[in-house]
PDB file of N, CA and C in Angstrom:
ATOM      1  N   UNK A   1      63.616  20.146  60.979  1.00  0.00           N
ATOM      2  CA  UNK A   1      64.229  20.551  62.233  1.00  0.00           C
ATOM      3  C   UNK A   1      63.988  19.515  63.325  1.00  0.00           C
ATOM      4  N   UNK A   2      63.036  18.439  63.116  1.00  0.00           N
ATOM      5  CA  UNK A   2      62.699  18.029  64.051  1.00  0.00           C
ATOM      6  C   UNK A   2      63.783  16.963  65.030  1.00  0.00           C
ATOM      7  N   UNK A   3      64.789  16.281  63.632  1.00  0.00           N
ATOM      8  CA  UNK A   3      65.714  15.674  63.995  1.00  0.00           C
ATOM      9  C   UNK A   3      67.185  16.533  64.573  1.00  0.00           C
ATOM     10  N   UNK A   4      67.471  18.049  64.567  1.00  0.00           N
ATOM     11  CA  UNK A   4      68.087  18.490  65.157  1.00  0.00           C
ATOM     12  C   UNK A   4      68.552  18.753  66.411  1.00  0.00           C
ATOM     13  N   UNK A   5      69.988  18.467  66.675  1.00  0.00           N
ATOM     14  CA  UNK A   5      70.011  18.653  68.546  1.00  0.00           C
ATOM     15  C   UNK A   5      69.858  20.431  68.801  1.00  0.00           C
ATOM     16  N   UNK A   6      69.518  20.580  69.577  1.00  0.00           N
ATOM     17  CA  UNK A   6      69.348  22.289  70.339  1.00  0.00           C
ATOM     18  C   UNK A   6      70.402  22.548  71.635  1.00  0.00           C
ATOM     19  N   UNK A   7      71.346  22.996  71.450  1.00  0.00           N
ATOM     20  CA  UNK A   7      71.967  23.424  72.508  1.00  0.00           C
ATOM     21  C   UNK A   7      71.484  24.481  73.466  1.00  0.00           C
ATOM     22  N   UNK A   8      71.335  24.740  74.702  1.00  0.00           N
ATOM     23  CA  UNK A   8      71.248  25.875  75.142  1.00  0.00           C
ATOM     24  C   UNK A   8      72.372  25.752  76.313  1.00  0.00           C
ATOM     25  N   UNK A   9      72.622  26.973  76.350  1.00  0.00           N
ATOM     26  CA  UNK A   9      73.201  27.221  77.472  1.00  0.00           C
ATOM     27  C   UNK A   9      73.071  28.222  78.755  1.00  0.00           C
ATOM     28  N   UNK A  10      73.326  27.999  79.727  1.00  0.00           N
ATOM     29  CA  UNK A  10      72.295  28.653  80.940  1.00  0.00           C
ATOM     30  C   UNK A  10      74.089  29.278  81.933  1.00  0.00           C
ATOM     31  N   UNK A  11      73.876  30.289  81.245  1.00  0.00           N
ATOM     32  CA  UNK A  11      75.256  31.102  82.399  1.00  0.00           C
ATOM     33  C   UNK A  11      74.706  31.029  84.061  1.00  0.00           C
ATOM     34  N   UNK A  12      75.475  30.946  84.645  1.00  0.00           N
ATOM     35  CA  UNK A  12      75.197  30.618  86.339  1.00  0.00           C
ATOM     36  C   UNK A  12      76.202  31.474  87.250  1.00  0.00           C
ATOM     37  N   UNK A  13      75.465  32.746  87.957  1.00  0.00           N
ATOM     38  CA  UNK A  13      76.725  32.970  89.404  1.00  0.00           C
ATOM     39  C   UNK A  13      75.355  34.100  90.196  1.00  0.00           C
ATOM     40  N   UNK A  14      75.421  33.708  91.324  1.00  0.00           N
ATOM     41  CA  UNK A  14      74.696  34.059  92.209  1.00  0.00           C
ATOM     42  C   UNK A  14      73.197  34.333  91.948  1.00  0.00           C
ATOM     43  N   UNK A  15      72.490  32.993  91.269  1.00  0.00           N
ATOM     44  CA  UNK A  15      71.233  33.134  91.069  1.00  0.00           C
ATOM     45  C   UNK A  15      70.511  32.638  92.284  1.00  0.00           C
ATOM     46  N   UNK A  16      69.513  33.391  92.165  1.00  0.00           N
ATOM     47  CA  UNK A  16      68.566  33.092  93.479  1.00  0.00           C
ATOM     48  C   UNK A  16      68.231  31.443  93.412  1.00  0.00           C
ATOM     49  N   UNK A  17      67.911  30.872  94.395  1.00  0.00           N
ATOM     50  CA  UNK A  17      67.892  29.409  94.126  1.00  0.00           C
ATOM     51  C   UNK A  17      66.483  29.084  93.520  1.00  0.00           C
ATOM     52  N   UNK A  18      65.442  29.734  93.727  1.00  0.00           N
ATOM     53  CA  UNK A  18      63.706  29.750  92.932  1.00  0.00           C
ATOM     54  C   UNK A  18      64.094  29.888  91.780  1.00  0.00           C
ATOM     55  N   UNK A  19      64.899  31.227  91.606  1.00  0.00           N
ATOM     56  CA  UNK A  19      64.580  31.532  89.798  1.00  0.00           C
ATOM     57  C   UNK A  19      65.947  30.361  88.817  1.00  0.00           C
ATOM     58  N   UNK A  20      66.833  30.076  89.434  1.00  0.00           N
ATOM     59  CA  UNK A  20      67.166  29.358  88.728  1.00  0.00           C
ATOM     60  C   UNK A  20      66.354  27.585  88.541  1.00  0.00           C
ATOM     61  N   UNK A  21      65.637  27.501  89.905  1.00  0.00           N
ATOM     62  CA  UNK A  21      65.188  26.033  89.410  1.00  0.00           C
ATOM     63  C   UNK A  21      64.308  26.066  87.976  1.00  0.00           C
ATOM     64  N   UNK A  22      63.246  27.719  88.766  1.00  0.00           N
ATOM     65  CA  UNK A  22      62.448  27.927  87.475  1.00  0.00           C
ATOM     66  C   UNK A  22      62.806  28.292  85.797  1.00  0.00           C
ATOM     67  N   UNK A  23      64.124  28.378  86.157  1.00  0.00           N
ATOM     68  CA  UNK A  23      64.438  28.319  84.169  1.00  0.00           C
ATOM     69  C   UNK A  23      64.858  27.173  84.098  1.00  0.00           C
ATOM     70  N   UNK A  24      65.610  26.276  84.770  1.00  0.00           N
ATOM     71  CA  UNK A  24      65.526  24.534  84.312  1.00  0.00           C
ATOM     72  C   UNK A  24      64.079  23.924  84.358  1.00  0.00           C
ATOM     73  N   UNK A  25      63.621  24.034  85.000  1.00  0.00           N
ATOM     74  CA  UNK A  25      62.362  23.500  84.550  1.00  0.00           C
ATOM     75  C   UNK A  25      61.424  23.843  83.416  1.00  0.00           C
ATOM     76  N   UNK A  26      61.559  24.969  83.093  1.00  0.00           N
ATOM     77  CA  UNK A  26      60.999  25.604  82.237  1.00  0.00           C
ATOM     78  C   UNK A  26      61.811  24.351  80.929  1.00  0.00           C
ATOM     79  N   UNK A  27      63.150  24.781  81.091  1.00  0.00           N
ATOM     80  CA  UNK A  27      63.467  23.969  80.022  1.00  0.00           C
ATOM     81  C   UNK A  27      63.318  22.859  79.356  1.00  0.00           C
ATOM     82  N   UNK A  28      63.346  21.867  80.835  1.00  0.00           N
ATOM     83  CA  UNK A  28      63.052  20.388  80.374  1.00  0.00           C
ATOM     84  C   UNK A  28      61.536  20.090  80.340  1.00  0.00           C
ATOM     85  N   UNK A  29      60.867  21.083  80.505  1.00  0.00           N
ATOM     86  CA  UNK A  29      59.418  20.758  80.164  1.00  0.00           C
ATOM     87  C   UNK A  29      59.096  21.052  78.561  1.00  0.00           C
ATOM     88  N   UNK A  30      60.056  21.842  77.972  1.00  0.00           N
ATOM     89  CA  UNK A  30      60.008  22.099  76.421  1.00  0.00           C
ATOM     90  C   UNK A  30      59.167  20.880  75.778  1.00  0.00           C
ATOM     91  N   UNK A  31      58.252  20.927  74.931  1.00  0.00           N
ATOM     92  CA  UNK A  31      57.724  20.360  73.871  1.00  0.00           C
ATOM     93  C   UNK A  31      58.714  20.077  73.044  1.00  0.00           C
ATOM     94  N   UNK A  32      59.856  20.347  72.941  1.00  0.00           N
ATOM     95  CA  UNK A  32      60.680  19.550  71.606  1.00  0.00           C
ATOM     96  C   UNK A  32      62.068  19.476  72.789  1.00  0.00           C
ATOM     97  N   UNK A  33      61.879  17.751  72.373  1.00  0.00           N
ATOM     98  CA  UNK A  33      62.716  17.103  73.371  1.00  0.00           C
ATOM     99  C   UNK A  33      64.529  16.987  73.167  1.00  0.00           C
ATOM    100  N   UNK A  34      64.640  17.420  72.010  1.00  0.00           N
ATOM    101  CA  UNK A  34      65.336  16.945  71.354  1.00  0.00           C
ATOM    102  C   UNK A  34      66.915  17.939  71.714  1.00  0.00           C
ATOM    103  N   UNK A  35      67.160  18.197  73.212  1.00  0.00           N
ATOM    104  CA  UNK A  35      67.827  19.470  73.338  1.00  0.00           C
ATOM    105  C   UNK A  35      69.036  19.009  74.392  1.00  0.00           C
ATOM    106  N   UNK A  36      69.938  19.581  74.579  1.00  0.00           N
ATOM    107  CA  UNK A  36      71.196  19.616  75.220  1.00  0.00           C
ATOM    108  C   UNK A  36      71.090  20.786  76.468  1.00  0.00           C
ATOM    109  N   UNK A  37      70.634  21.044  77.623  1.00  0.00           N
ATOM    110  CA  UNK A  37      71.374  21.684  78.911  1.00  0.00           C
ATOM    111  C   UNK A  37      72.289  22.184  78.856  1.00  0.00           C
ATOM    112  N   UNK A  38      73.571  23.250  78.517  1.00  0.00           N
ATOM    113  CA  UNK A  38      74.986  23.287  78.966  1.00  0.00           C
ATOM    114  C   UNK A  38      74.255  24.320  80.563  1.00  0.00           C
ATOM    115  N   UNK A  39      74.209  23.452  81.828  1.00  0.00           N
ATOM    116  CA  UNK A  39      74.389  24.263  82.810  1.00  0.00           C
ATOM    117  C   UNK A  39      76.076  24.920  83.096  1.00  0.00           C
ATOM    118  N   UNK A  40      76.363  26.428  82.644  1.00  0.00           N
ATOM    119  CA  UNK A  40      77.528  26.728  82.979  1.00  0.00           C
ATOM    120  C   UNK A  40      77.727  27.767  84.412  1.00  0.00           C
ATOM    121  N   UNK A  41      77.891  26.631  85.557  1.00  0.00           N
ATOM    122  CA  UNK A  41      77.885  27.534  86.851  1.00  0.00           C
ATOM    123  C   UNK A  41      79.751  27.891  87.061  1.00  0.00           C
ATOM    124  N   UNK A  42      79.965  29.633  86.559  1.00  0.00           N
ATOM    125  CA  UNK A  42      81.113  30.203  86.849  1.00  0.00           C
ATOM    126  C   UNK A  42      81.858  30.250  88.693  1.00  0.00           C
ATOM    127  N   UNK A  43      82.009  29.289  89.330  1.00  0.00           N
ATOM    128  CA  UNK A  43      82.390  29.440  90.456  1.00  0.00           C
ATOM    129  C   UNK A  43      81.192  29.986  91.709  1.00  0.00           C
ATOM    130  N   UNK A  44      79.867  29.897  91.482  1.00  0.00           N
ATOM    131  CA  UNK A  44      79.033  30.689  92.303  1.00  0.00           C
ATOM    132  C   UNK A  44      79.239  30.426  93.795  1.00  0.00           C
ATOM    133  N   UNK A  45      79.497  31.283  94.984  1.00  0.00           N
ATOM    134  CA  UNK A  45      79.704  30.572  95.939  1.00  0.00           C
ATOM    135  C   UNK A  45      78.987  30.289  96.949  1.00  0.00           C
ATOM    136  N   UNK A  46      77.315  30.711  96.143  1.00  0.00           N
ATOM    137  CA  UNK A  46      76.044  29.698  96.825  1.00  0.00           C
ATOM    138  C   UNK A  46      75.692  28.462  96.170  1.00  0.00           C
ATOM    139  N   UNK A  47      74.477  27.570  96.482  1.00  0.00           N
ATOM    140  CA  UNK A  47      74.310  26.756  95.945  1.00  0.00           C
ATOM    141  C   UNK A  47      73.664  26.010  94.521  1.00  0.00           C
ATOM    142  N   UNK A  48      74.310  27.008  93.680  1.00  0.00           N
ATOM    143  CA  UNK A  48      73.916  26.862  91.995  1.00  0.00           C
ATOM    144  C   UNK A  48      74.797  25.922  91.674  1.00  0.00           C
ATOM    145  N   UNK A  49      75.709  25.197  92.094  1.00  0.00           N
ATOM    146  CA  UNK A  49      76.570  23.866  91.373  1.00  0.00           C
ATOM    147  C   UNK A  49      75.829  22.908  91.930  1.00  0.00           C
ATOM    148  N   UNK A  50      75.401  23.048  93.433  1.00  0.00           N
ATOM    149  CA  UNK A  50      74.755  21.321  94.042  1.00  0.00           C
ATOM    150  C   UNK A  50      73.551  21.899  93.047  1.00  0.00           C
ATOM    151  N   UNK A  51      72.765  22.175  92.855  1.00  0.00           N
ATOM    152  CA  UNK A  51      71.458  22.671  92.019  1.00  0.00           C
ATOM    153  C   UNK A  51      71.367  21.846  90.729  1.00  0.00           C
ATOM    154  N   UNK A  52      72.470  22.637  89.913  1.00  0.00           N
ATOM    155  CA  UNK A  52      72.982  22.177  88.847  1.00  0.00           C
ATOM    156  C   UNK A  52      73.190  20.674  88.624  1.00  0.00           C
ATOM    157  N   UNK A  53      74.137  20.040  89.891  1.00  0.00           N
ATOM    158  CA  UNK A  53      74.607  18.937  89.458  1.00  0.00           C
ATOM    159  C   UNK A  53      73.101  17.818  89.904  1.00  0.00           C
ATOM    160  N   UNK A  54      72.341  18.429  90.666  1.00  0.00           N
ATOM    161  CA  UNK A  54      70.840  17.508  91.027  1.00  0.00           C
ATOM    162  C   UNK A  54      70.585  17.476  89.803  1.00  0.00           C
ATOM    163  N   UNK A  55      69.911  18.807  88.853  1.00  0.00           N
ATOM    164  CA  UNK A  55      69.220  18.246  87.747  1.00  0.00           C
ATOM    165  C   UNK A  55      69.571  17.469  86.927  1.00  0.00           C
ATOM    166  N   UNK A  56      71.431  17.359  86.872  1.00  0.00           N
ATOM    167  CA  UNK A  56      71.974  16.626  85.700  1.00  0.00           C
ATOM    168  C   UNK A  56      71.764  14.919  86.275  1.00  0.00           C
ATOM    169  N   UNK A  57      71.579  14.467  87.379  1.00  0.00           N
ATOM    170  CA  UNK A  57      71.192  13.532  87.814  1.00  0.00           C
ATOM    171  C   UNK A  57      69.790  13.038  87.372  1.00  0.00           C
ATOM    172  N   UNK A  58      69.402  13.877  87.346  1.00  0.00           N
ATOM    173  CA  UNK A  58      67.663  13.810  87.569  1.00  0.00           C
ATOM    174  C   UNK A  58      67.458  13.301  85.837  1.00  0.00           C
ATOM    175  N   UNK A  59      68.080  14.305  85.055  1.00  0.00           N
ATOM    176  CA  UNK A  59      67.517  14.443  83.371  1.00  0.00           C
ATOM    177  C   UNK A  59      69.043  14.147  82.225  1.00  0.00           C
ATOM    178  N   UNK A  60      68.943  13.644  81.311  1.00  0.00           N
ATOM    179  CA  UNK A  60      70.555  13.129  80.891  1.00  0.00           C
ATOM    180  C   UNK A  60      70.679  14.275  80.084  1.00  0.00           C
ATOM    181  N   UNK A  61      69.523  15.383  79.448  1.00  0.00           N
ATOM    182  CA  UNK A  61      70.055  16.246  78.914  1.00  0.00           C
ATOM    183  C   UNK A  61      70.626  17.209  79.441  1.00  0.00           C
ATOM    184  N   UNK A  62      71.008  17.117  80.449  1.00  0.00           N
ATOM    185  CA  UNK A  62      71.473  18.524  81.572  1.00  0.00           C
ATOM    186  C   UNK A  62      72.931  17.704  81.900  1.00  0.00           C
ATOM    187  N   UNK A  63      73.553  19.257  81.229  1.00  0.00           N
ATOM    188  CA  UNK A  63      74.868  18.806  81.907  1.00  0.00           C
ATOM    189  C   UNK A  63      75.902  20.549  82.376  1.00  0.00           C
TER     190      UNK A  63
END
């Protein structure tokens, strides 16, 4: 398994802005590196897309 990619995907619309940083982080701190982000923010019309699009800046597995 070790060479396998891991998809996850993270549904997004009106998450509090704490608890969503805290499940991306949670994520990219994973011990097995080897994983794919799908951040999917459905139209939220607070700030879960600028959020979103920081981490994908920040980490190449976040998208």
């Amino acid at each position: 398994m070790g060479n396998n990619k891991i998809s996850i995907v993270v549904p997004i619309y009106k998450v509090p802005e704490q608890y969503l940083r805290m499940c991306i982080n949670s994520l990219i701190t994973q011990s097995y590196e080897n994983i794919e982000i799908l951040l999917v923010d459905d139209g939220s019309p607070d700030s879960c897309g600028k959020i979103c699009d920081e981490y994908g800046k920040r980490d190449s597995r976040v998208q």
